[in-house]
C-alpha atoms as a PDB file:
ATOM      1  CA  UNK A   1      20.456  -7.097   6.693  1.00  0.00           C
ATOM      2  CA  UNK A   2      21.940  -7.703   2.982  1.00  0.00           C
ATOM      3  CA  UNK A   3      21.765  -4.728   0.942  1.00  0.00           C
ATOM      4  CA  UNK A   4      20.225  -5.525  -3.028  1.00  0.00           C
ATOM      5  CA  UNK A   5      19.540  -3.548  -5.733  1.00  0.00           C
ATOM      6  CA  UNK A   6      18.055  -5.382  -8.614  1.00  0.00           C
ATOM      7  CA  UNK A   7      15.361  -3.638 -10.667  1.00  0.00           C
ATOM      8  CA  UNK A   8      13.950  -5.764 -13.209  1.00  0.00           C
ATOM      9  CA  UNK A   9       9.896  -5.708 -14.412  1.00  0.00           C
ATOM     10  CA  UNK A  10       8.157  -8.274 -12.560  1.00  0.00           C
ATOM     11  CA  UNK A  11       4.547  -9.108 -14.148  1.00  0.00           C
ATOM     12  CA  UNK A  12       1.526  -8.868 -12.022  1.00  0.00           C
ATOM     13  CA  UNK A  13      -0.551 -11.465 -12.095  1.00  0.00           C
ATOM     14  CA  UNK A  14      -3.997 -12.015 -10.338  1.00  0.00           C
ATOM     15  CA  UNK A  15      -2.695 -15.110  -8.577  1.00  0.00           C
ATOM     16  CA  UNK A  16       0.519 -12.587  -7.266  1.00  0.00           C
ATOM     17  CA  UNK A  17      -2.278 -10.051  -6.631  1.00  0.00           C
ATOM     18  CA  UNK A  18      -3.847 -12.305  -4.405  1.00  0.00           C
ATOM     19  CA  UNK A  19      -1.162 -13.615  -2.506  1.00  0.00           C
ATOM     20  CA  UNK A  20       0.022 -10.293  -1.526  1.00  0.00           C
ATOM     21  CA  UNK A  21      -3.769  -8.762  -1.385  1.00  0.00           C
ATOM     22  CA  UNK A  22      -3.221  -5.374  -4.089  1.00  0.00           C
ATOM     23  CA  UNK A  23      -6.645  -5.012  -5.158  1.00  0.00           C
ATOM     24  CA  UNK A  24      -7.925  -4.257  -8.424  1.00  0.00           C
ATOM     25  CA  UNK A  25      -8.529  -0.669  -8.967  1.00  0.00           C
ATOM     26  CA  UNK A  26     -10.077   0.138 -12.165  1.00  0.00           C
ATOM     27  CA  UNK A  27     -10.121   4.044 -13.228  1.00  0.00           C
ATOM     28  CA  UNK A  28     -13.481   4.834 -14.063  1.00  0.00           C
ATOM     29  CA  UNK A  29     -14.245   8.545 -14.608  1.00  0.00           C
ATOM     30  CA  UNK A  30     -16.130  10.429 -12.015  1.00  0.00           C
ATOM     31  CA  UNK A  31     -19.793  11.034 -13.188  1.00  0.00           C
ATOM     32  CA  UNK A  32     -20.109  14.318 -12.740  1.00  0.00           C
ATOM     33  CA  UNK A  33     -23.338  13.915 -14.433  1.00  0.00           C
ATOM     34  CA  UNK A  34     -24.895  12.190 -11.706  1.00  0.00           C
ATOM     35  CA  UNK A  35     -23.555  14.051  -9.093  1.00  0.00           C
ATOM     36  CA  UNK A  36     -24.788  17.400 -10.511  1.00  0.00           C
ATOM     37  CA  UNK A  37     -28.561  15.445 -10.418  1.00  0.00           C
ATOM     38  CA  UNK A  38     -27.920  14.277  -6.869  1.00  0.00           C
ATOM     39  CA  UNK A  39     -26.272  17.534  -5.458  1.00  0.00           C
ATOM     40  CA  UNK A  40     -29.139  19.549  -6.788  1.00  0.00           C
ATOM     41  CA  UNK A  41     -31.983  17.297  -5.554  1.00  0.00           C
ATOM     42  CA  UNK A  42     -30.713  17.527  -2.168  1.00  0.00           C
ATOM     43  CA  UNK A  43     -30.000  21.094  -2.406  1.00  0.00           C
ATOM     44  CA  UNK A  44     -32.805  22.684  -3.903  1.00  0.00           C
ATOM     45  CA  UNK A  45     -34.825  21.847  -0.702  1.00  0.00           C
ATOM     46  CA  UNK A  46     -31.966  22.985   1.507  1.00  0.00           C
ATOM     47  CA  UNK A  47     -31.902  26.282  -0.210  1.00  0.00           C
ATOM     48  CA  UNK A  48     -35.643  26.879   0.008  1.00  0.00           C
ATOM     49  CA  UNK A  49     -35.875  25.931   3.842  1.00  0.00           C
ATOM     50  CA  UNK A  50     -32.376  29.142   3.860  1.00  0.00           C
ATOM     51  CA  UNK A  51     -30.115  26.225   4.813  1.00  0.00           C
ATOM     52  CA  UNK A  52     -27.185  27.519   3.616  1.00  0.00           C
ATOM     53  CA  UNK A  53     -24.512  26.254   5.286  1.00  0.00           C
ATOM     54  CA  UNK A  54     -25.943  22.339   4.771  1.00  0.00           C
ATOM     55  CA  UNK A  55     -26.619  23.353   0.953  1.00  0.00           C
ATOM     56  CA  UNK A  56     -22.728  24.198   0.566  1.00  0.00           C
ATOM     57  CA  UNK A  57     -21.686  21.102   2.437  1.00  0.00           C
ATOM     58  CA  UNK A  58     -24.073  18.949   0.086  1.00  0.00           C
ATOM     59  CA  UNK A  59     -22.262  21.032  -2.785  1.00  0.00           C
ATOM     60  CA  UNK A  60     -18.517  20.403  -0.974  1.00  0.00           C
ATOM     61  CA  UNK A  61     -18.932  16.493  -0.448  1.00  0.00           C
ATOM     62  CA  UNK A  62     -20.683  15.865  -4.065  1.00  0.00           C
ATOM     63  CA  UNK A  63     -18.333  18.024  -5.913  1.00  0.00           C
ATOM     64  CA  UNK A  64     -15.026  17.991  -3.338  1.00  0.00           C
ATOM     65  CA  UNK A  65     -14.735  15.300  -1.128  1.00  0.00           C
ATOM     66  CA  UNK A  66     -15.491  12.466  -2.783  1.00  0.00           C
ATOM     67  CA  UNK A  67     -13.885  13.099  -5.947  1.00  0.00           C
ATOM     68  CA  UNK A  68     -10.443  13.477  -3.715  1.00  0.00           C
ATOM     69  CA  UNK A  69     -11.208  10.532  -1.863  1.00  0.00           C
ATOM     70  CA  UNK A  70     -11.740   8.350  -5.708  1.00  0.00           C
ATOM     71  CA  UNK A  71      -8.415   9.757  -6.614  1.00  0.00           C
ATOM     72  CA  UNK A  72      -6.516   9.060  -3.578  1.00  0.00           C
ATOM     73  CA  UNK A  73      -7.878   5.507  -3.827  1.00  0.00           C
ATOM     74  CA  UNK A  74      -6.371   5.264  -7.428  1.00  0.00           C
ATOM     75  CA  UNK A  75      -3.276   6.934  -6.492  1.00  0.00           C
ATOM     76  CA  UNK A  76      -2.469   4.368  -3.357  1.00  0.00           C
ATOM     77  CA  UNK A  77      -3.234   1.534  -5.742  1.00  0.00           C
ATOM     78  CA  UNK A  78      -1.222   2.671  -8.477  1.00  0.00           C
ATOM     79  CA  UNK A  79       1.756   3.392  -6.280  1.00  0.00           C
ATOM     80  CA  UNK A  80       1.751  -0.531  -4.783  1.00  0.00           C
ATOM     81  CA  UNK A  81       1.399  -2.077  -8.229  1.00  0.00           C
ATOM     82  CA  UNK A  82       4.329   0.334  -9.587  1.00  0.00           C
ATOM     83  CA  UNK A  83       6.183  -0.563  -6.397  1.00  0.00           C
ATOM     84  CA  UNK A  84       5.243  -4.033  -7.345  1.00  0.00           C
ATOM     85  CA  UNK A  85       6.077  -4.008 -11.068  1.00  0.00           C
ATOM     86  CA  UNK A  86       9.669  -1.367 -10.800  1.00  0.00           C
ATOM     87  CA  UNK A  87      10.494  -1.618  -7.628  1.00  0.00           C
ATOM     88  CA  UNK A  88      14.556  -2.546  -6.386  1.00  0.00           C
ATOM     89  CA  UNK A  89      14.168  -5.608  -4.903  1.00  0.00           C
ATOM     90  CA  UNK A  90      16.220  -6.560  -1.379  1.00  0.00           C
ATOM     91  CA  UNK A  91      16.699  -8.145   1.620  1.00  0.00           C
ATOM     92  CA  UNK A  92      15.321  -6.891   5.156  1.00  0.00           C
ATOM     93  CA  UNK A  93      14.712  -7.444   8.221  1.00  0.00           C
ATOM     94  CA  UNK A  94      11.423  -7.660  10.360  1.00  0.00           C
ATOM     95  CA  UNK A  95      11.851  -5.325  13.612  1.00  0.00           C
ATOM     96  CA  UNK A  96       8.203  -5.746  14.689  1.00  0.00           C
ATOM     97  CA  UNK A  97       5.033  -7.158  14.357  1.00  0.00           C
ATOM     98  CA  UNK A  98       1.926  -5.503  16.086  1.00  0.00           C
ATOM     99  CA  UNK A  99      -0.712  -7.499  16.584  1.00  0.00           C
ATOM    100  CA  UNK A 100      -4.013  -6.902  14.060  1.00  0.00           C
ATOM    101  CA  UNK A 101      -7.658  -5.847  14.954  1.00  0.00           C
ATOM    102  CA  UNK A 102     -10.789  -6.724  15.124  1.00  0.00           C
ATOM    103  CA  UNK A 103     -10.635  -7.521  11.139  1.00  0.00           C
ATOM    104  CA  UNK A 104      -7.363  -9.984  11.958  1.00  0.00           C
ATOM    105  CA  UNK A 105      -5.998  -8.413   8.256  1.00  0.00           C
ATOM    106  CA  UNK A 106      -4.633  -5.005   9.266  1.00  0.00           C
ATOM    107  CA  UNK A 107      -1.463  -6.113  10.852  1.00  0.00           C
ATOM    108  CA  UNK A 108       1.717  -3.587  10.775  1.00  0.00           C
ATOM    109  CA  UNK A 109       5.113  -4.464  10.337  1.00  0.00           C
ATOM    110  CA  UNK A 110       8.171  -2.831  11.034  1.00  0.00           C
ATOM    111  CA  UNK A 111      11.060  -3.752   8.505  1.00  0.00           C
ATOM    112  CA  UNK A 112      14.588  -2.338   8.188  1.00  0.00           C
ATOM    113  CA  UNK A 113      16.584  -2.494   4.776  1.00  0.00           C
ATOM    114  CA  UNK A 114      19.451  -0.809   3.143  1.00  0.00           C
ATOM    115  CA  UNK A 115      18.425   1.477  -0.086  1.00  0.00           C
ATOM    116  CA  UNK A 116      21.365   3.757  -1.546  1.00  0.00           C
ATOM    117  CA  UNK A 117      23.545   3.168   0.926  1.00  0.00           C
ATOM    118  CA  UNK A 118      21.051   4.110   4.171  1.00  0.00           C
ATOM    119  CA  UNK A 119      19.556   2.346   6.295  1.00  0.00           C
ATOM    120  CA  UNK A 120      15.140   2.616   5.869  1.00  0.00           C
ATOM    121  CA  UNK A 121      13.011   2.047   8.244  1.00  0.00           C
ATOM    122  CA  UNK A 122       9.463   1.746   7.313  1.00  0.00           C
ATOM    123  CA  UNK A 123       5.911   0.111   8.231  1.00  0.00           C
ATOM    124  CA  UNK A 124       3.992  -2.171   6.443  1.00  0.00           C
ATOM    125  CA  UNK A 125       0.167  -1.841   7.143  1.00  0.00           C
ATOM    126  CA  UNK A 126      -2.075  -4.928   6.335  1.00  0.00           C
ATOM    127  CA  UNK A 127       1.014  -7.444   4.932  1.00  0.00           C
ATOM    128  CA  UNK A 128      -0.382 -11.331   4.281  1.00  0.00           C
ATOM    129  CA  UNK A 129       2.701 -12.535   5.931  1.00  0.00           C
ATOM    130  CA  UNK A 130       1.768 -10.947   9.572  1.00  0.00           C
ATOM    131  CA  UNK A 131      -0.937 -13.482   9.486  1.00  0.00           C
ATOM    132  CA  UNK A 132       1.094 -16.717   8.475  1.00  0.00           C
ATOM    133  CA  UNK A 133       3.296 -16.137  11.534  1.00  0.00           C
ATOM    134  CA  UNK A 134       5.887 -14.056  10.504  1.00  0.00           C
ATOM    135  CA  UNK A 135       8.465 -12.777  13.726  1.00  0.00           C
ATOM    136  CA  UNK A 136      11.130 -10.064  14.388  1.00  0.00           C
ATOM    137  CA  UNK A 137      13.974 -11.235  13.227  1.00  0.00           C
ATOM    138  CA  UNK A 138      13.327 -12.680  10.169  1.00  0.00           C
ATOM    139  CA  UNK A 139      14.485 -12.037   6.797  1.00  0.00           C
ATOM    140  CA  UNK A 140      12.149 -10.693   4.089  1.00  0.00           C
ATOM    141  CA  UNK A 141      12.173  -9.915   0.572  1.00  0.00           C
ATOM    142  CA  UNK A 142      11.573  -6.155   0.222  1.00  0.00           C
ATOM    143  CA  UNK A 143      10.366  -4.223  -3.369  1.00  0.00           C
ATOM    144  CA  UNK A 144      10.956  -0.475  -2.994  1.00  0.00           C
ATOM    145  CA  UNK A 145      10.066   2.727  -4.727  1.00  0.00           C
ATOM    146  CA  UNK A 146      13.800   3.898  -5.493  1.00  0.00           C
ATOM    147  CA  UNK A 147      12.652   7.479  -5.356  1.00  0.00           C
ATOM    148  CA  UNK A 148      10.933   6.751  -1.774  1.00  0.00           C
ATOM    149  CA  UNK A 149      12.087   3.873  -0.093  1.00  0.00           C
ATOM    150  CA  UNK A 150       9.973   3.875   2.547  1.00  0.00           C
ATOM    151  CA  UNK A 151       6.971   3.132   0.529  1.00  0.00           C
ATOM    152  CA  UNK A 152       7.614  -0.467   0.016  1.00  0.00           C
ATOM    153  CA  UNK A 153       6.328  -3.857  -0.388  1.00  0.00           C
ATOM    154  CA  UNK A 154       6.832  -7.293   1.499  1.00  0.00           C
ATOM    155  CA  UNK A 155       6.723  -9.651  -0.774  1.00  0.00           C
ATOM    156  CA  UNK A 156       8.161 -13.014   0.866  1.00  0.00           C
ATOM    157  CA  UNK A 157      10.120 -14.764   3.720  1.00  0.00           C
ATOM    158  CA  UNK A 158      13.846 -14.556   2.745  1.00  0.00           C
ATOM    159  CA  UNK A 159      15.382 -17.670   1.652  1.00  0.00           C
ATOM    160  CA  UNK A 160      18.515 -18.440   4.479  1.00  0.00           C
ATOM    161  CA  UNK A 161      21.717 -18.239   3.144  1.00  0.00           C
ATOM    162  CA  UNK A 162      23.739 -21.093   2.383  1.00  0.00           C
ATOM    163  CA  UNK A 163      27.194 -21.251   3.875  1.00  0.00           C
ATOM    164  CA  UNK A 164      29.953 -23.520   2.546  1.00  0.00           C
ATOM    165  CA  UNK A 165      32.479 -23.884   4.861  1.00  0.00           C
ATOM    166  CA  UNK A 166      35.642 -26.104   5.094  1.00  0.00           C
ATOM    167  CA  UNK A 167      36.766 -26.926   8.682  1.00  0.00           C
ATOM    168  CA  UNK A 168      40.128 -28.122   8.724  1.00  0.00           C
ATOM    169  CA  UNK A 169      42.023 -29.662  11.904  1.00  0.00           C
END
């Protein structure tokens, strides 16, 4: 493993976005509008039939859960594309790759990598280069969050280091 360091703003493109699969999140606000329509529909009949306990799970999944489950979408998104854009770039090295699913694209990795002086350990769900054969052992180029490291991106295969040597007899 070769410790790095570098921060510097890397652009993301939709040809970068593509090779390393971060979808495209847009932040649209919730319609709250539309949910108040939808929530009442479905519990005014609930109500009238003394269904209370479906009436205030209609009302906790219109009003609750789903808003929770747009923002954590956004947030996850947002974090990989800052990770992306900010993050310390390095060297690591792959400890393991488990095989994928059914879907073939939800491979984890296992990668190891210095960040302030410590050694991280993280996983890697769904990286593109689990499916173009990438093996323990390898070197990869690693972005991290500097205030997590474990939340991190792979990015490429590492580029083997050339060694100039001078054998003398």
């Amino acid at each position: 493993m070769i410790s790095g360091g570098e921060a510097t703003p890397r652009v993301l493109t939709r040809e970068v976005r593509e090779e390393l699969e971060l979808p495209v999140v847009r932040r649209a606000p919730y319609r709250w509008t539309f949910a108040c329509v939808v929530v009442g529909t479905a519990c005014i009949p609930l109500l009238l039939a003394k269904l209370w306990t479906l009436a205030v799970m209609a009302i906790a999944i219109g009003f609750v859960v789903l808003p929770a489950v747009r923002w954590f979408e956004y947030r996850d998104a947002a974090w990989r594309d800052d990770v992306y854009r900010w993050g310390l770039k390095t060297t690591g090295c792959v400890v393991d790759v488990e095989p994928a699913g059914s879907r073939r694209r939800d491979h984890i990795v296992r990668v190891e990598f210095f960040a302030g002086g410590e050694v991280v350990r993280a996983s890697i769900i769904g990286c593109p280069l689990a499916r173009k054969g990438l093996m323990p052992g390898e070197d990869v180029v690693v972005l991290y969050a500097e205030s997590r490291p474990a939340r991190c991106l792979v990015t490429e295969r590492a580029a083997p280091e050339i060694v100039d040597a001078i054998f003398e007899d």
